[in-house]
C-alpha atoms as a PDB file:
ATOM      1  CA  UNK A   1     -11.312  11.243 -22.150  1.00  0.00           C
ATOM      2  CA  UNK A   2      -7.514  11.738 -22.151  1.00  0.00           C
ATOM      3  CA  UNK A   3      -5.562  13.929 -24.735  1.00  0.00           C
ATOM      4  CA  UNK A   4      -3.859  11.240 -26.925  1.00  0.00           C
ATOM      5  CA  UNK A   5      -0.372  12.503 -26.612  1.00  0.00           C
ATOM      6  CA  UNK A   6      -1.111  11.687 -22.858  1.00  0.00           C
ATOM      7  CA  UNK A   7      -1.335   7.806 -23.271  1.00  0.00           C
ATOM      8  CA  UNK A   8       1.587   8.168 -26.403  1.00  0.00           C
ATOM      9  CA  UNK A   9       3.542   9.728 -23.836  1.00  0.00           C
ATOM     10  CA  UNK A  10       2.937   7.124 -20.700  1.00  0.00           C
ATOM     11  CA  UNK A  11       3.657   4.130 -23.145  1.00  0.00           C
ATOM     12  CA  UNK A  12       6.772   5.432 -23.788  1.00  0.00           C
ATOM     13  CA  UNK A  13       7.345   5.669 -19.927  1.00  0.00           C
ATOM     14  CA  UNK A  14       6.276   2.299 -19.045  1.00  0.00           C
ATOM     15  CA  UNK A  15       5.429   0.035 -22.635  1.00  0.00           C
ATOM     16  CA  UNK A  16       3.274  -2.464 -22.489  1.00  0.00           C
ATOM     17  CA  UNK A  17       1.548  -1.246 -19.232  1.00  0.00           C
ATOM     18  CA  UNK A  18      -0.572   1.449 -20.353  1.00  0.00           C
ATOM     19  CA  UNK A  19      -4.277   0.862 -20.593  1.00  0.00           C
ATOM     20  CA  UNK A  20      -6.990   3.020 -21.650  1.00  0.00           C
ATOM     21  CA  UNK A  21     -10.396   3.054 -21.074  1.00  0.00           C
ATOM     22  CA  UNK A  22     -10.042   0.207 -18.740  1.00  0.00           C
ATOM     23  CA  UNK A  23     -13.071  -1.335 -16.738  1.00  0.00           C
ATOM     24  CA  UNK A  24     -12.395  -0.783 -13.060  1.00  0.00           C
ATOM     25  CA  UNK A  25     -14.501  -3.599 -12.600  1.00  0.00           C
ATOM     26  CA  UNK A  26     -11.147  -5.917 -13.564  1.00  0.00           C
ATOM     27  CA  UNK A  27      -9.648  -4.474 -10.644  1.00  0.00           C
ATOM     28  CA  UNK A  28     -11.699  -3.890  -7.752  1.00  0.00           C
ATOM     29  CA  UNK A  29     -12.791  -6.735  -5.163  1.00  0.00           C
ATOM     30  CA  UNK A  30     -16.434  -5.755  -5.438  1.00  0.00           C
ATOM     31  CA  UNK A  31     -15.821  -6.760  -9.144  1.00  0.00           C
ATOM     32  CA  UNK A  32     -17.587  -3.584 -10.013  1.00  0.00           C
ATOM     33  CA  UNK A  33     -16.644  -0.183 -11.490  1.00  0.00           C
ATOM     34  CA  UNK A  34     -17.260   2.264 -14.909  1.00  0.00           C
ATOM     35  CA  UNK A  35     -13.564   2.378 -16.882  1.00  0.00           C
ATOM     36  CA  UNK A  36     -10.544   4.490 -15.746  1.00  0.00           C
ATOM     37  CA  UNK A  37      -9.849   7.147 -18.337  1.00  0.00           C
ATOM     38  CA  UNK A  38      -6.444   5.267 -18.580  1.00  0.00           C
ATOM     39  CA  UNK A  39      -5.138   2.586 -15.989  1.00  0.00           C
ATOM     40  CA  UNK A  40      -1.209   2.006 -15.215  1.00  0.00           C
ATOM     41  CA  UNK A  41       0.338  -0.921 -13.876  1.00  0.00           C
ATOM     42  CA  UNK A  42       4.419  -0.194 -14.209  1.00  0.00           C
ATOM     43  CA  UNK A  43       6.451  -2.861 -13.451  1.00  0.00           C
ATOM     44  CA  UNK A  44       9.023  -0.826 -11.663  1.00  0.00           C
ATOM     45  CA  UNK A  45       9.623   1.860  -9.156  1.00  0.00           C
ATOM     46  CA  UNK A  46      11.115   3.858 -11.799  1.00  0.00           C
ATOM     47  CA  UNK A  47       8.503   4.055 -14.131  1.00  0.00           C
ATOM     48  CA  UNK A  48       5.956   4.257 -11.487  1.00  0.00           C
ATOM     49  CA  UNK A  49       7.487   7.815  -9.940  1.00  0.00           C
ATOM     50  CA  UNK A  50       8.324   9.014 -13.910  1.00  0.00           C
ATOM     51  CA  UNK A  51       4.238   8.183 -14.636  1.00  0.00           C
ATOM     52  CA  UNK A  52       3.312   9.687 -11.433  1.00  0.00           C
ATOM     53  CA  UNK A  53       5.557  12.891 -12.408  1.00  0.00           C
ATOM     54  CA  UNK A  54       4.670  13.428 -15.710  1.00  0.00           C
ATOM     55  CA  UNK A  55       0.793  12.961 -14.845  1.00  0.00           C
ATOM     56  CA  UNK A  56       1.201  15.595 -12.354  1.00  0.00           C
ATOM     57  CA  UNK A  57       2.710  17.881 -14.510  1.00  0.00           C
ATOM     58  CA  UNK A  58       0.075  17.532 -17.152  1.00  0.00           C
ATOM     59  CA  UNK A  59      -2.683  18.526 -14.435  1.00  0.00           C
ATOM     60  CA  UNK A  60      -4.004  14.227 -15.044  1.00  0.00           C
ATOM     61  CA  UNK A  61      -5.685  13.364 -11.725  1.00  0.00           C
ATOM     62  CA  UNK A  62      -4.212  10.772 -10.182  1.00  0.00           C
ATOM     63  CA  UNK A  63      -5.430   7.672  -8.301  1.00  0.00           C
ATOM     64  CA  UNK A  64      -3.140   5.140  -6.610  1.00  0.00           C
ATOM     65  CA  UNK A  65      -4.481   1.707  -6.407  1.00  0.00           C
ATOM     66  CA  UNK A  66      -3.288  -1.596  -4.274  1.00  0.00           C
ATOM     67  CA  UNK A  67      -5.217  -4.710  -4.367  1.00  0.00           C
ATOM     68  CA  UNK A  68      -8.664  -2.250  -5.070  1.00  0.00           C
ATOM     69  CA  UNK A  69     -10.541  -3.371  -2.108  1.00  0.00           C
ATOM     70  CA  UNK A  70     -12.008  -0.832   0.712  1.00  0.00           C
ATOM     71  CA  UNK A  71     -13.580   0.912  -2.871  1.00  0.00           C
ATOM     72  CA  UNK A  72     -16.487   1.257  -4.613  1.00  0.00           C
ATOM     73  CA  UNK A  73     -15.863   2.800  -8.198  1.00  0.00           C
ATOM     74  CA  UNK A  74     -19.376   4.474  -9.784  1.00  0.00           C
ATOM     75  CA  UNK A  75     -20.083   3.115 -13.254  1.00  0.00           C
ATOM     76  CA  UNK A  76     -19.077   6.284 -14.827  1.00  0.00           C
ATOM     77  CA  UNK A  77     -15.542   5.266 -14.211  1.00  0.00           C
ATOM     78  CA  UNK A  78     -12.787   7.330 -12.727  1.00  0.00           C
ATOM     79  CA  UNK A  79     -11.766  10.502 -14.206  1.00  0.00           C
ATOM     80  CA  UNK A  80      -7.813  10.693 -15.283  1.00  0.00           C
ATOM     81  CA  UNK A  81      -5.049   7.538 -14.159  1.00  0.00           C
ATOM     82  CA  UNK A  82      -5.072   5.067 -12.010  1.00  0.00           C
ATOM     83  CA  UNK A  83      -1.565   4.007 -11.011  1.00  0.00           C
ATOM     84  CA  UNK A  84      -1.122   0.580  -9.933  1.00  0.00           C
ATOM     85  CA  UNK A  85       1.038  -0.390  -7.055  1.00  0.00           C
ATOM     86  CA  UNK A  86       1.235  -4.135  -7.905  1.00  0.00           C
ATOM     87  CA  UNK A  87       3.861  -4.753  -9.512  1.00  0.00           C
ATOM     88  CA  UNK A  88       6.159  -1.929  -9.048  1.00  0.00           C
ATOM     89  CA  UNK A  89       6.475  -1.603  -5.416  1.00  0.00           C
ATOM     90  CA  UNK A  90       6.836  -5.327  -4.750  1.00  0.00           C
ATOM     91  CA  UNK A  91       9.738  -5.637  -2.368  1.00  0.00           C
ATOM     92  CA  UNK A  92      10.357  -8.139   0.902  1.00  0.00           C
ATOM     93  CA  UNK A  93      13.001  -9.009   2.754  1.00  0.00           C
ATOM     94  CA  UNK A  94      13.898  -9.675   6.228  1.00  0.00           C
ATOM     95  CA  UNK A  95      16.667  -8.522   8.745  1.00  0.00           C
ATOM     96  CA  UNK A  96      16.182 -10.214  11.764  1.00  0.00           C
ATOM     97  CA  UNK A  97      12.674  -9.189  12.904  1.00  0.00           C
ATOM     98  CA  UNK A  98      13.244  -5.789  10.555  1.00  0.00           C
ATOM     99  CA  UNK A  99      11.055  -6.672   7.611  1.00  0.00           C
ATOM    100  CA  UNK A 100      11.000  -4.521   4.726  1.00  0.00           C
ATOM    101  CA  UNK A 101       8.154  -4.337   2.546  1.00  0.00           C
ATOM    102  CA  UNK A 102       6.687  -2.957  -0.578  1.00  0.00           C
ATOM    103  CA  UNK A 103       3.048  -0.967  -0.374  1.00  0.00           C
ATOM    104  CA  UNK A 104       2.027  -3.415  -3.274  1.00  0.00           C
ATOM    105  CA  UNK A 105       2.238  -6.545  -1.926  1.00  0.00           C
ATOM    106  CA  UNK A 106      -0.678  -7.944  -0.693  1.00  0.00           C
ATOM    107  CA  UNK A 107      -1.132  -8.248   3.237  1.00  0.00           C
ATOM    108  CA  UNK A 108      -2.113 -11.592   2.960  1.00  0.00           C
ATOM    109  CA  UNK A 109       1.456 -12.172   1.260  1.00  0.00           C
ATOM    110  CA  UNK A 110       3.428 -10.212   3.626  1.00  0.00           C
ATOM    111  CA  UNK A 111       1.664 -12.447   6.454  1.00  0.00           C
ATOM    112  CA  UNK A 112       2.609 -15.739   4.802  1.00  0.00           C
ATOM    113  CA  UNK A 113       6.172 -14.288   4.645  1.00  0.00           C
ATOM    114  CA  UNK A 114       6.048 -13.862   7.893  1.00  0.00           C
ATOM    115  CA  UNK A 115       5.095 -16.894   9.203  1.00  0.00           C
ATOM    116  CA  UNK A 116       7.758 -18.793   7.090  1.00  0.00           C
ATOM    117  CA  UNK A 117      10.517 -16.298   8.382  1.00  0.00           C
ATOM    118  CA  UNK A 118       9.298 -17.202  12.279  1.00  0.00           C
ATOM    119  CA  UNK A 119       8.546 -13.555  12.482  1.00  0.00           C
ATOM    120  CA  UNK A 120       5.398 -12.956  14.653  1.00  0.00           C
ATOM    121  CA  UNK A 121       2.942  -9.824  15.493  1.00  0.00           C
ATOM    122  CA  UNK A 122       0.805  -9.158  12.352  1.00  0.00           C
ATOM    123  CA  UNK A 123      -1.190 -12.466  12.625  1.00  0.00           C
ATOM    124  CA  UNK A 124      -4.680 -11.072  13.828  1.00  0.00           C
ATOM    125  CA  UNK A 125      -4.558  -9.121  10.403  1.00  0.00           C
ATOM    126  CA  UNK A 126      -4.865 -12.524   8.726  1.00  0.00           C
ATOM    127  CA  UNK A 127      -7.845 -12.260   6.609  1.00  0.00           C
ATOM    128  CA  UNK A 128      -7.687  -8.760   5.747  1.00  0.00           C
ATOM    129  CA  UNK A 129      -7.547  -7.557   1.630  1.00  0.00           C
ATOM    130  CA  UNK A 130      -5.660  -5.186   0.457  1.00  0.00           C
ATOM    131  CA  UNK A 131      -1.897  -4.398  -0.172  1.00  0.00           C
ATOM    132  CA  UNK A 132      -0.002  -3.461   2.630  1.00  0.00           C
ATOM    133  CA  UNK A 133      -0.232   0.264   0.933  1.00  0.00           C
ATOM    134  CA  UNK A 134      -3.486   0.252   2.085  1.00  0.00           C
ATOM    135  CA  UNK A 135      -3.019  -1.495   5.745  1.00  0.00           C
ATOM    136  CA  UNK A 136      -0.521   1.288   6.168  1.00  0.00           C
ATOM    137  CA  UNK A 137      -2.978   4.072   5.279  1.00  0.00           C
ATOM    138  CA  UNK A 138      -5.668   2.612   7.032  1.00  0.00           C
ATOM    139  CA  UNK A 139      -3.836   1.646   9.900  1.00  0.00           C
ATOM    140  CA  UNK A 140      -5.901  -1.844   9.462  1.00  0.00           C
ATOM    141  CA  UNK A 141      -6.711  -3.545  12.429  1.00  0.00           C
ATOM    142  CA  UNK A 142      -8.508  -6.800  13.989  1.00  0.00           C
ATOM    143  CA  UNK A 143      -8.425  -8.150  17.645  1.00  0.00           C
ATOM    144  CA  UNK A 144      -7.208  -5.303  19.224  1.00  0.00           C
ATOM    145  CA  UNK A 145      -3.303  -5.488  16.834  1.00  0.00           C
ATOM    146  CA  UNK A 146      -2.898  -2.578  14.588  1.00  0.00           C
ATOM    147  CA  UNK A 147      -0.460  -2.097  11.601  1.00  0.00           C
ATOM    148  CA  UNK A 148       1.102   1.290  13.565  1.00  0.00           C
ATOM    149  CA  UNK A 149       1.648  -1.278  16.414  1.00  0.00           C
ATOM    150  CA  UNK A 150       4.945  -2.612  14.397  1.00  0.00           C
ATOM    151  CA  UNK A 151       5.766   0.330  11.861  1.00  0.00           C
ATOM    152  CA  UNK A 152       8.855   1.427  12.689  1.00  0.00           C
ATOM    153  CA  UNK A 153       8.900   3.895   9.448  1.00  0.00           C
ATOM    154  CA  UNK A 154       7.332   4.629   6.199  1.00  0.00           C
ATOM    155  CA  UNK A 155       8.869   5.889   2.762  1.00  0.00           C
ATOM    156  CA  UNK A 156       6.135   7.930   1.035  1.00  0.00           C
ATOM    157  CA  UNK A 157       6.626  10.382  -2.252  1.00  0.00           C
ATOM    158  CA  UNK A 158       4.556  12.890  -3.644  1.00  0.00           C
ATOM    159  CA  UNK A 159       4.387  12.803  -7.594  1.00  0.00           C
ATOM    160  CA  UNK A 160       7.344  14.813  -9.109  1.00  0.00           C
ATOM    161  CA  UNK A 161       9.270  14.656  -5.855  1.00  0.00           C
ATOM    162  CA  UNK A 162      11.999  12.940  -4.075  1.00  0.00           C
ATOM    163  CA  UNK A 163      11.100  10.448  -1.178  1.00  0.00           C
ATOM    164  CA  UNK A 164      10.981  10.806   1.948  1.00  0.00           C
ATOM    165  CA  UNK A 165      11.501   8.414   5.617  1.00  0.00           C
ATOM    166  CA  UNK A 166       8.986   9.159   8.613  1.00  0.00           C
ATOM    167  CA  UNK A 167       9.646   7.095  11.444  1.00  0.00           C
ATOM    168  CA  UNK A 168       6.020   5.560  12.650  1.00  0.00           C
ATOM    169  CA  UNK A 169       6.573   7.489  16.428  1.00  0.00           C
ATOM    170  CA  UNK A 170       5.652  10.868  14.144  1.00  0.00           C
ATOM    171  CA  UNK A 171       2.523   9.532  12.637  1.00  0.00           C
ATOM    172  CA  UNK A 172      -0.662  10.746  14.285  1.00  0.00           C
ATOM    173  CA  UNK A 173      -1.950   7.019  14.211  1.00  0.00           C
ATOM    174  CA  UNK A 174      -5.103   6.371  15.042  1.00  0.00           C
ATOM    175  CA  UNK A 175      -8.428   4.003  14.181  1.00  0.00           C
ATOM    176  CA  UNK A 176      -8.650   3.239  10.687  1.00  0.00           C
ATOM    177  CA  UNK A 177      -6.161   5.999  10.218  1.00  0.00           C
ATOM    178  CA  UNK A 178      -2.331   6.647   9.880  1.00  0.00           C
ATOM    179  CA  UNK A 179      -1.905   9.932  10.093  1.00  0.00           C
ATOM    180  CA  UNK A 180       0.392  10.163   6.537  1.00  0.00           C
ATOM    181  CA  UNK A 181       0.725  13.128   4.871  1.00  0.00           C
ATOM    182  CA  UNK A 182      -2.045  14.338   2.205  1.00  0.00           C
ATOM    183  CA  UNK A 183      -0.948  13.829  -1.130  1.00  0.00           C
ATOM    184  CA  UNK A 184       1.994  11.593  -0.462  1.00  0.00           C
ATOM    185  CA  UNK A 185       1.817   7.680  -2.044  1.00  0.00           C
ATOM    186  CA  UNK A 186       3.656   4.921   0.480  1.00  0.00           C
ATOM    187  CA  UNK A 187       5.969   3.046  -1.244  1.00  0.00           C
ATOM    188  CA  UNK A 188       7.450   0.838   1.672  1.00  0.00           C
ATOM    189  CA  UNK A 189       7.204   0.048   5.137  1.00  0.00           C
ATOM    190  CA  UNK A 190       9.538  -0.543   7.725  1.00  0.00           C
ATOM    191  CA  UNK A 191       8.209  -3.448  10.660  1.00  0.00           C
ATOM    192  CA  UNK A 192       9.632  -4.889  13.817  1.00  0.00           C
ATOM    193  CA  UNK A 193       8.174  -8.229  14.857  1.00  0.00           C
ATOM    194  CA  UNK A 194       8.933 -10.766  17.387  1.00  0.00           C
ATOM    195  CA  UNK A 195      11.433 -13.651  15.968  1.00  0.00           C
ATOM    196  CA  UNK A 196       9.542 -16.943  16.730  1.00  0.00           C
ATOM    197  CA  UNK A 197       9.009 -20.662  15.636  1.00  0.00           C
ATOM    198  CA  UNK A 198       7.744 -20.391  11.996  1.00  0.00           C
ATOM    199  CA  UNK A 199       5.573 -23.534  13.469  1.00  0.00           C
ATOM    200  CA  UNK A 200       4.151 -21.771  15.841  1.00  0.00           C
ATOM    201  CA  UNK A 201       3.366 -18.244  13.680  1.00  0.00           C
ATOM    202  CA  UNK A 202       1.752 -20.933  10.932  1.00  0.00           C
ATOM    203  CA  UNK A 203      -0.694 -22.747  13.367  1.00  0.00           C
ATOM    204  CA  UNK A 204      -1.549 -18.923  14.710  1.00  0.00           C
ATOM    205  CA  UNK A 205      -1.779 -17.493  12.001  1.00  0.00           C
ATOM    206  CA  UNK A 206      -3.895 -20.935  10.311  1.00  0.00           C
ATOM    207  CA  UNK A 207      -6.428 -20.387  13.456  1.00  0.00           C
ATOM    208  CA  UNK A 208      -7.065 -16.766  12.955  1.00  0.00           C
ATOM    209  CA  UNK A 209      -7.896 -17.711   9.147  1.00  0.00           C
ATOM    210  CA  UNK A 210     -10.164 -20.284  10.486  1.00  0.00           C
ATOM    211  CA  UNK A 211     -11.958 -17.897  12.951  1.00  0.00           C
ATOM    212  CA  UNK A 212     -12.363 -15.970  10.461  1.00  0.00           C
ATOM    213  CA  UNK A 213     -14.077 -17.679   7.788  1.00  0.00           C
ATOM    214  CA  UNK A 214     -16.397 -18.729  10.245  1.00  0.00           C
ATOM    215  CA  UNK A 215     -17.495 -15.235  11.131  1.00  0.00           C
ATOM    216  CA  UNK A 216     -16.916 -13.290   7.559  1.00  0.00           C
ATOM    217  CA  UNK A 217     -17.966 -13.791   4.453  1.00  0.00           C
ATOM    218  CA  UNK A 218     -15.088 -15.244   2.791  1.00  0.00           C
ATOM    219  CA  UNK A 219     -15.327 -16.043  -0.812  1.00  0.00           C
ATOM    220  CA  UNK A 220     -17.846 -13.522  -1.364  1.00  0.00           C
ATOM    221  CA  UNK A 221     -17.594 -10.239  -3.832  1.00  0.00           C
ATOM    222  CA  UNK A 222     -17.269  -7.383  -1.223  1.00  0.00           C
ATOM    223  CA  UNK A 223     -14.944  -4.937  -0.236  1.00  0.00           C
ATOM    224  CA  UNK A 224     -14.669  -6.026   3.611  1.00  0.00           C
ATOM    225  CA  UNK A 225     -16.241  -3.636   6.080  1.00  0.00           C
ATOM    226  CA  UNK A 226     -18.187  -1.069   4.687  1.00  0.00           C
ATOM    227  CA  UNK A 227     -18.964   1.207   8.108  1.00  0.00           C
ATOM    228  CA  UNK A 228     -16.207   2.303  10.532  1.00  0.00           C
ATOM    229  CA  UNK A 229     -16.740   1.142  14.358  1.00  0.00           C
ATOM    230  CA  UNK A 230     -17.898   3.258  17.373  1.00  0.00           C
ATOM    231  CA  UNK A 231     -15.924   3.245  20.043  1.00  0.00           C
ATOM    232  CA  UNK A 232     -18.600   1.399  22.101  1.00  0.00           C
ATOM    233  CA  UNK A 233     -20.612  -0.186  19.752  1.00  0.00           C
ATOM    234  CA  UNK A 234     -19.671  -1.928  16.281  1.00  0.00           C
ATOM    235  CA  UNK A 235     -21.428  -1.355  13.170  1.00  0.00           C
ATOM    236  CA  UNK A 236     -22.728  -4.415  12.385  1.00  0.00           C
ATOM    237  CA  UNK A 237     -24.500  -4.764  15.444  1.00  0.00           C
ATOM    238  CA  UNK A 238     -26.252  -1.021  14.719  1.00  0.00           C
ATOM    239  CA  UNK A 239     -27.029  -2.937  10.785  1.00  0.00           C
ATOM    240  CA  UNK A 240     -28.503  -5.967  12.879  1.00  0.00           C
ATOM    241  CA  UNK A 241     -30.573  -4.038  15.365  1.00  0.00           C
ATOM    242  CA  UNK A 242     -32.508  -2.310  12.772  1.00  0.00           C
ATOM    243  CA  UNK A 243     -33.078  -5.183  10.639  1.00  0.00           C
ATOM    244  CA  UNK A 244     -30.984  -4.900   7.665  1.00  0.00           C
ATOM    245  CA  UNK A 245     -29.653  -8.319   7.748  1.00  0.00           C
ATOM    246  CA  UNK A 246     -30.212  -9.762   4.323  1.00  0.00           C
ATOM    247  CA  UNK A 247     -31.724  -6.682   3.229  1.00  0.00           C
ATOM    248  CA  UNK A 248     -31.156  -6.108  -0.811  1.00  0.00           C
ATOM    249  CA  UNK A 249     -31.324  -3.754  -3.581  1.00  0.00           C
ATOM    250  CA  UNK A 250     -30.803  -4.924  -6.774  1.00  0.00           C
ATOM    251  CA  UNK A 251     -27.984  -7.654  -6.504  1.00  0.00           C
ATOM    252  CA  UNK A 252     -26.034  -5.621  -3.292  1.00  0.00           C
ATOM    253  CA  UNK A 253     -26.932  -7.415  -0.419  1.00  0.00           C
ATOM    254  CA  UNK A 254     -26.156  -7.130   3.509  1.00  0.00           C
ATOM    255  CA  UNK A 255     -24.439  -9.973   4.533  1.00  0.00           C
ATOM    256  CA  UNK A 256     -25.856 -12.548   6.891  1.00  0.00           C
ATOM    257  CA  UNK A 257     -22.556 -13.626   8.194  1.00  0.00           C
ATOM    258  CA  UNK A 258     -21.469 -10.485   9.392  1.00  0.00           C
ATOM    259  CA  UNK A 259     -23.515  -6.989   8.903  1.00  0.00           C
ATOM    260  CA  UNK A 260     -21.020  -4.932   8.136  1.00  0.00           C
ATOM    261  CA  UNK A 261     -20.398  -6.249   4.975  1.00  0.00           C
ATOM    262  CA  UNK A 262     -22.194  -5.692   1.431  1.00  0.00           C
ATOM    263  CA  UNK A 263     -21.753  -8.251  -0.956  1.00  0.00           C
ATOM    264  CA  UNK A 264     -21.852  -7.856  -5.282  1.00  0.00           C
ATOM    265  CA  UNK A 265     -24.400 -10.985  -5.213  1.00  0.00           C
ATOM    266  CA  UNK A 266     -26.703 -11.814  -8.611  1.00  0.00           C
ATOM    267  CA  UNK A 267     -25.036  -8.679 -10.630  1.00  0.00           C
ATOM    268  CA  UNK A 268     -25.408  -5.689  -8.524  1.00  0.00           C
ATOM    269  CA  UNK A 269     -24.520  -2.637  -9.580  1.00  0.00           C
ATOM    270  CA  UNK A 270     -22.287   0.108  -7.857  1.00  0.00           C
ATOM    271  CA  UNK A 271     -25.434   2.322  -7.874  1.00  0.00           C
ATOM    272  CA  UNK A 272     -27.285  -0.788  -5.980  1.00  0.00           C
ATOM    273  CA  UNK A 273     -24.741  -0.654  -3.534  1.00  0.00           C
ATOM    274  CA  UNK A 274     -24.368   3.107  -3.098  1.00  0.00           C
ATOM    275  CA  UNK A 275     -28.019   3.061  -2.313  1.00  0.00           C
ATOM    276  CA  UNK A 276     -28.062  -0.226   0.116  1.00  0.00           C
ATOM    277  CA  UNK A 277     -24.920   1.899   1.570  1.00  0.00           C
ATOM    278  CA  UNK A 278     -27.598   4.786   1.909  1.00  0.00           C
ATOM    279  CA  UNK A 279     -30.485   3.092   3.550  1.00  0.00           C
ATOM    280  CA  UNK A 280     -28.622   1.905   5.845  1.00  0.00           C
ATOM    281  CA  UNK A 281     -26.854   4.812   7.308  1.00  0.00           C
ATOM    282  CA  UNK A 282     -30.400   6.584   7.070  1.00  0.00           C
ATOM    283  CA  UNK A 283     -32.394   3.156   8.572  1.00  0.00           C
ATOM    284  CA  UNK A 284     -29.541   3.257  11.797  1.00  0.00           C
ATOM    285  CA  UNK A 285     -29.918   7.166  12.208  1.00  0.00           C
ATOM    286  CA  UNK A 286     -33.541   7.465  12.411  1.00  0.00           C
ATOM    287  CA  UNK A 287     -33.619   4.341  14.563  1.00  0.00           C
ATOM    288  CA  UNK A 288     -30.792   4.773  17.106  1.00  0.00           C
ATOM    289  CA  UNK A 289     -29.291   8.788  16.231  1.00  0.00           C
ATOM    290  CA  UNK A 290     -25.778   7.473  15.312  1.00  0.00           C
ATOM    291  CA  UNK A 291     -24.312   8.558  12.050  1.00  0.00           C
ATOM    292  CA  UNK A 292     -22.618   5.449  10.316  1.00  0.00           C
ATOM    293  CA  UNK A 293     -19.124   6.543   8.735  1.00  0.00           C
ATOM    294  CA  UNK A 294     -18.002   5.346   5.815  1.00  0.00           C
ATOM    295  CA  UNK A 295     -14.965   2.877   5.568  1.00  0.00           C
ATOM    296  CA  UNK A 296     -15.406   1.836   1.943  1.00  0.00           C
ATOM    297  CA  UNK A 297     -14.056   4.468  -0.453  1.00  0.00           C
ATOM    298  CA  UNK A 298     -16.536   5.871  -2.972  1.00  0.00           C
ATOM    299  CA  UNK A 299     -14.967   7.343  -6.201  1.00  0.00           C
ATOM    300  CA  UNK A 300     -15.730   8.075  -9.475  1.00  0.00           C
ATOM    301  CA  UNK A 301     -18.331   9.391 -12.190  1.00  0.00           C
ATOM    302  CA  UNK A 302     -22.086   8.803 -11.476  1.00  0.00           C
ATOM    303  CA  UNK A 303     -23.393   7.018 -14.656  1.00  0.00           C
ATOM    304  CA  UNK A 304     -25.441   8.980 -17.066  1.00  0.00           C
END
């Protein structure tokens, strides 16, 4: 619980945006999570680096969210703020095939900008959630095209401090990782695409989509990917091999379209999916010695 003058003092940074108390569950796509100690969605940059400051300053912990996929938030909620990226950091614009783009707007958005300027690249990242916050620090990937492939440079700030440019040749990229500072928050990305026939970037784009929802499961409460990849062997294969494939606690179930993911089905419970998370990182271990990793974030309180 957060010190009153806390919350007085963030709705008088950013009014109307301040939200104690606030079930995570509103805001994650797993659809699950305990309540945020206070959540924060500014509406500008501004208010979003004053928040940030002042939180810092008060010793509040701080958690920046995007779109709240790739996370699974206990049902004891998240201790201190969540910032929101939504709304705030919400700029796009194009230069040629130099887009400019705000870590809160959703990938899929930046992807249908993309096709409609005639700028091409990013389309095998078509069906990927999140913001592009997240694709940045995740260096998401998919057929073999990764976000670092086209970052040309990344604006990130650390609460209570000035921003700062790193051109994308300094990052330390690597899978499922960008190599950006601990501690700093993106708040845009610089990307050079190809310039191309916005027909032709739709129809690719359209096909990936298509491929996809064939092979995912699309419509369904999850937070993509739960395991990271081996280098030689992906995880859902290791999940299928030891057959886990429509294995279920509670209502967290492994997906029969593709084993990697876990899916929120019949009211699960993020402690039903921390333990399906569990058995199967023990159940691939014991069976084949490899050590699943984590790609799903897992914060907050464990529930009383």
């Amino acid at each position: 619980m957060l010190d009153q003058g806390i919350i007085t003092e963030l709705r008088a940074i950013a009014p109307g945006c301040v939200y104690p108390d606030e079930p995570m569950a509103k805001h994650t796509s797993f659809g699950l999570g305990g309540p945020a100690d206070v959540y924060v969605q500014p509406l500008d940059e501004g208010s979003l680096k004053e928040c940030a400051a002042f939180l810092k300053d008060a010793g509040v912990a701080i958690k920046i969210l995007g779109r709240g996929t790739n996370l699974l938030v206990r049902s004891g909620g998240i201790e201190g703020a969540v910032l929101s990226t939504e709304q705030a950091l919400s700029t796009l614009r194009a230069d040629g095939g130099v887009v400019t783009v705000g870590s809160g707007i959703p990938l899929s958005g930046l992807l249908s900008f993309c096709a409609e300027s005639g700028l091409t690249g990013l389309e095998p990242l078509a069906g990927i959630p999140g913001s592009v916050g997240g694709a940045a620090v995740m260096n998401a990937g998919s057929y073999d095209v990764w976000f670092a492939d086209h970052l040309e440079s990344v604006v990130v700030f650390e609460p209570g401090e000035g921003s700062v440019q790193v051109a994308g040749s300094e990052l330390d990229a690597s899978y499922r990782r960008m190599g950006i500072p601990e501690g700093h928050v993106v708040e845009r990305v610089v990307l050079t695409l190809a310039e191309e026939s916005p027909t032709t970037v739709a129809a690719r784009l359209q096909e990936i989509i298509e491929r996809k929802w064939r092979t995912q499961p699309v419509g369904m409460r999850s937070a993509g990917c739960v395991f990271r990849n081996f280098p030689d062997k992906a995880a859902w294969a290791l999940i299928d091999s030891v057959g886990l494939v429509g294995a279920r606690i509670g209502g967290a179930v492994v997906s029969d379209v593709h084993a990697n993911f876990i899916l929120n089905d019949r009211g699960a419970t993020p402690e039903d999916v921390e333990e399906l998370i569990t058995l199967i990182r023990e159940r691939v271990s014991d069976h084949t010695g490899r050590d699943l990793e984590t790609e799903v974030e897992i914060v907050g309180r464990r529930a009383h």
